[in-house]
Protein backbone atom coordinates (compact mmCIF):
# COMPACT_ATOMS: atom_id res chain seq x y z
CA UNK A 1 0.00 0.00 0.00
CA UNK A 2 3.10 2.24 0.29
CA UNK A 3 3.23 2.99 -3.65
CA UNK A 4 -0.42 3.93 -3.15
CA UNK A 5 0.69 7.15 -0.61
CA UNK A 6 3.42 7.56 -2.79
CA UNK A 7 0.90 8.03 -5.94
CA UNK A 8 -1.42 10.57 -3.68
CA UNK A 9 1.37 12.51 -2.24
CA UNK A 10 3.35 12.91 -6.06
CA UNK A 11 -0.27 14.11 -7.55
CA UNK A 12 -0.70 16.51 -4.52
CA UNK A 13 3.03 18.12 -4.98
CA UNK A 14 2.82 18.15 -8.49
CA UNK A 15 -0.67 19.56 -8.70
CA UNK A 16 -0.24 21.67 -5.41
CA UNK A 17 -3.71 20.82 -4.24
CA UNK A 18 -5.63 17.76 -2.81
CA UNK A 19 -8.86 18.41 -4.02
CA UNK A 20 -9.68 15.89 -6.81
CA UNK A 21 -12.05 18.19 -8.64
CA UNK A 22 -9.28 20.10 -9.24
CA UNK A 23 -7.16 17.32 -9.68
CA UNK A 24 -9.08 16.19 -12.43
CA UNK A 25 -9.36 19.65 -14.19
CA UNK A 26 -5.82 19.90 -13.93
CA UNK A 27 -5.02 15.95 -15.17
CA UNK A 28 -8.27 16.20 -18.48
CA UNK A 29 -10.46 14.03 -16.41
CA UNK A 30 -14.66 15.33 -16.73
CA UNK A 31 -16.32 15.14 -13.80
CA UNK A 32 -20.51 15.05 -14.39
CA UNK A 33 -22.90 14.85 -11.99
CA UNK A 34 -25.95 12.85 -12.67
CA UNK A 35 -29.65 11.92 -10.94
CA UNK A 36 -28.25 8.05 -10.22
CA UNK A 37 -29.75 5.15 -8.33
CA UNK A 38 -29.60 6.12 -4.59
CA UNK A 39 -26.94 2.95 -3.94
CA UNK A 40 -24.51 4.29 -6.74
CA UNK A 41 -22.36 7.58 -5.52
CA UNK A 42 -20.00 7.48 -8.94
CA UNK A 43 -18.48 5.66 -10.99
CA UNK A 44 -15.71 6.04 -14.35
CA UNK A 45 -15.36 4.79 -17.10
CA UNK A 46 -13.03 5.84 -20.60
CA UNK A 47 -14.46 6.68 -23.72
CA UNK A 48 -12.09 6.74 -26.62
CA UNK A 49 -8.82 8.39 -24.90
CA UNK A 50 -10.76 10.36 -22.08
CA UNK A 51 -11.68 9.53 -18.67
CA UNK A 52 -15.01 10.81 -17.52
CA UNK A 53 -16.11 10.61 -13.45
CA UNK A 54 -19.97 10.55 -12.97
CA UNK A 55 -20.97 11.51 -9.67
CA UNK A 56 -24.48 11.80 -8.27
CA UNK A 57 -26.07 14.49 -8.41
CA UNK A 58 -27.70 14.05 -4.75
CA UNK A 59 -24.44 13.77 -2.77
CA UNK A 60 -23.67 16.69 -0.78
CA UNK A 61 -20.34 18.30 -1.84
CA UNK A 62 -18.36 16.39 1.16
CA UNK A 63 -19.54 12.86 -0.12
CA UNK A 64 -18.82 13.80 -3.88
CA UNK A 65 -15.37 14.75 -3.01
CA UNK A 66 -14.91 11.77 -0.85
CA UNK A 67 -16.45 9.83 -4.69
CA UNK A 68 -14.66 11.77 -7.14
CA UNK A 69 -11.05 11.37 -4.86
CA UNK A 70 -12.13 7.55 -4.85
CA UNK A 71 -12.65 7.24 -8.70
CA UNK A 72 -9.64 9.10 -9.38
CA UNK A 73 -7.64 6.35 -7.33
CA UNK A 74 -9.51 3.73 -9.90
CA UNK A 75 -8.22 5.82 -12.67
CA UNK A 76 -4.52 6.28 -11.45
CA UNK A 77 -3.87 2.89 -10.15
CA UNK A 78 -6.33 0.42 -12.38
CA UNK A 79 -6.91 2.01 -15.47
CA UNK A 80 -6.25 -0.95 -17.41
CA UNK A 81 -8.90 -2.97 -15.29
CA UNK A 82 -12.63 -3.43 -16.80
CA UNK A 83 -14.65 -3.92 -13.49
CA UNK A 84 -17.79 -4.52 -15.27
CA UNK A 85 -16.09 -7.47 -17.33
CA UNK A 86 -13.87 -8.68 -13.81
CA UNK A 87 -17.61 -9.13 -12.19
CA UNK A 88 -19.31 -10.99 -15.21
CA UNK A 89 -16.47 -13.30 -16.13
CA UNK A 90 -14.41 -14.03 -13.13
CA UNK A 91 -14.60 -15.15 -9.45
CA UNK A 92 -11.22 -12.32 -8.45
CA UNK A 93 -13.26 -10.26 -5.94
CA UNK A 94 -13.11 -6.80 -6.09
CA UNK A 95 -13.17 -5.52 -2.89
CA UNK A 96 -9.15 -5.44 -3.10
CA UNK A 97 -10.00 -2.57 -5.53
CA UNK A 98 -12.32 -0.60 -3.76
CA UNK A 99 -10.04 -0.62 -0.38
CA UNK A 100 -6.69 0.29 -2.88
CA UNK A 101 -9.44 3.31 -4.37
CA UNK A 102 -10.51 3.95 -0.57
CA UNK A 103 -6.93 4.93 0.57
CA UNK A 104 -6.38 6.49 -2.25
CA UNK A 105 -9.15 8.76 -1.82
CA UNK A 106 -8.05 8.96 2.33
CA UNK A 107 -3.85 9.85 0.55
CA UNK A 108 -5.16 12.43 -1.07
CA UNK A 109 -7.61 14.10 1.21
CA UNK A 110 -6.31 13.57 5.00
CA UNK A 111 -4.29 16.61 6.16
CA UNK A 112 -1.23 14.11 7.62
CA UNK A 113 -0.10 17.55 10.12
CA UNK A 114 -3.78 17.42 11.29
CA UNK A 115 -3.89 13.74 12.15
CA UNK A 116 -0.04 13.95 13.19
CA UNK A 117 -1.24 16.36 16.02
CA UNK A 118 -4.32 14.38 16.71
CA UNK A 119 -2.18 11.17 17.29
CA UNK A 120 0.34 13.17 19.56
CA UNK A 121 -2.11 15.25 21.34
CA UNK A 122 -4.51 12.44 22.35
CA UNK A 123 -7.02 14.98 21.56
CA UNK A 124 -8.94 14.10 18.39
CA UNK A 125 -10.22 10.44 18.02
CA UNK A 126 -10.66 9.13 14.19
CA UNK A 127 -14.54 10.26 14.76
CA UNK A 128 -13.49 13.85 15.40
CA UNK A 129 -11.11 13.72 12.39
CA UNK A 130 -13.77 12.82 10.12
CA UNK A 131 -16.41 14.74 11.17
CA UNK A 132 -13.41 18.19 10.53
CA UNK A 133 -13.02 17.01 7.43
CA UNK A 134 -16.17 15.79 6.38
CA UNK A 135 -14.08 12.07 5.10
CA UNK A 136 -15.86 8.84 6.54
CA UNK A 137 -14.51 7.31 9.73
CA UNK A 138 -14.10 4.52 7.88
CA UNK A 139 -11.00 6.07 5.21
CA UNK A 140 -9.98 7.95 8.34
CA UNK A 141 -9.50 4.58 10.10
CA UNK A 142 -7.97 2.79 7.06
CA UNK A 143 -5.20 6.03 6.44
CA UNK A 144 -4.92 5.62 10.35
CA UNK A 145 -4.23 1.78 9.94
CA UNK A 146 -1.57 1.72 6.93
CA UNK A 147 0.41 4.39 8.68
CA UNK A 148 0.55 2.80 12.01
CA UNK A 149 -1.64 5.50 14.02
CA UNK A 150 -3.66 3.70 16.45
CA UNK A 151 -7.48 4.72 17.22
């Protein structure tokens, strides 16, 4: 998982921001938001040479960034992977995929000084983390877990 930071933190320097909208402006990538089945958040897919990032159009903006920074990860580190075509023809479970895309998307959008300090202090708990900066406990937790922070 180490090449995965590595990935997040180049795009960040390079880019100079962590937000993946702008990300994506910055790297080609079209981001559309869409009215999609309540159970779907995004998704991408590439059409000729371009990728394009659908996002529904009911998440609030923290849960679409939280998407879009996830679908980037799918972009950046399986590109070359059809996930409609891995589901149909073979038994290789995804879910390897969507935790490499989930700490991606927690690379990219946890401020490491702010969870640094929270992890020294004692003072913030992965809840509290979250809940600043409006990412899921849950990619708090995994960040948290693949860089040896204990919550």
């Amino acid at each position: 998982m180490e090449y995965i930071k590595k990935r997040a933190d180049t795009i960040k320097k390079k880019y100079r921001t962590s937000c993946p909208f702008e990300l994506c402006e910055s790297m080609g990538i079209t981001v559309l938001r869409f009215d999609l089945p309540e159970n779907v958040n995004g998704f991408y897919y590439k059409y000729l040479k371009n990728y394009i990032i659908i996002i529904n159009e009911n998440l609030e903006y923290d849960s679409a960034r939280v998407t879009a920074a996830h679908e980037l990860g799918h972009i950046l580190l399986h590109n070359t992977t059809n996930t409609f075509q891995l589901i149909e023809n073979t038994d290789i479970p995804l879910q390897r995929l969507e935790n490499e895309a989930d700490y991606f998307a927690s690379c990219l959008l946890i401020d490491e000084n702010e969870l640094k300090s929270s992890y020294t202090d004692q003072t913030l708990t992965a809840s509290d983390i979250a809940a600043i900066s409006g990412i899921p406990e849950k990619l708090v937790k995994l960040y948290a877990h693949y860089q040896g922070y204990d919550f």
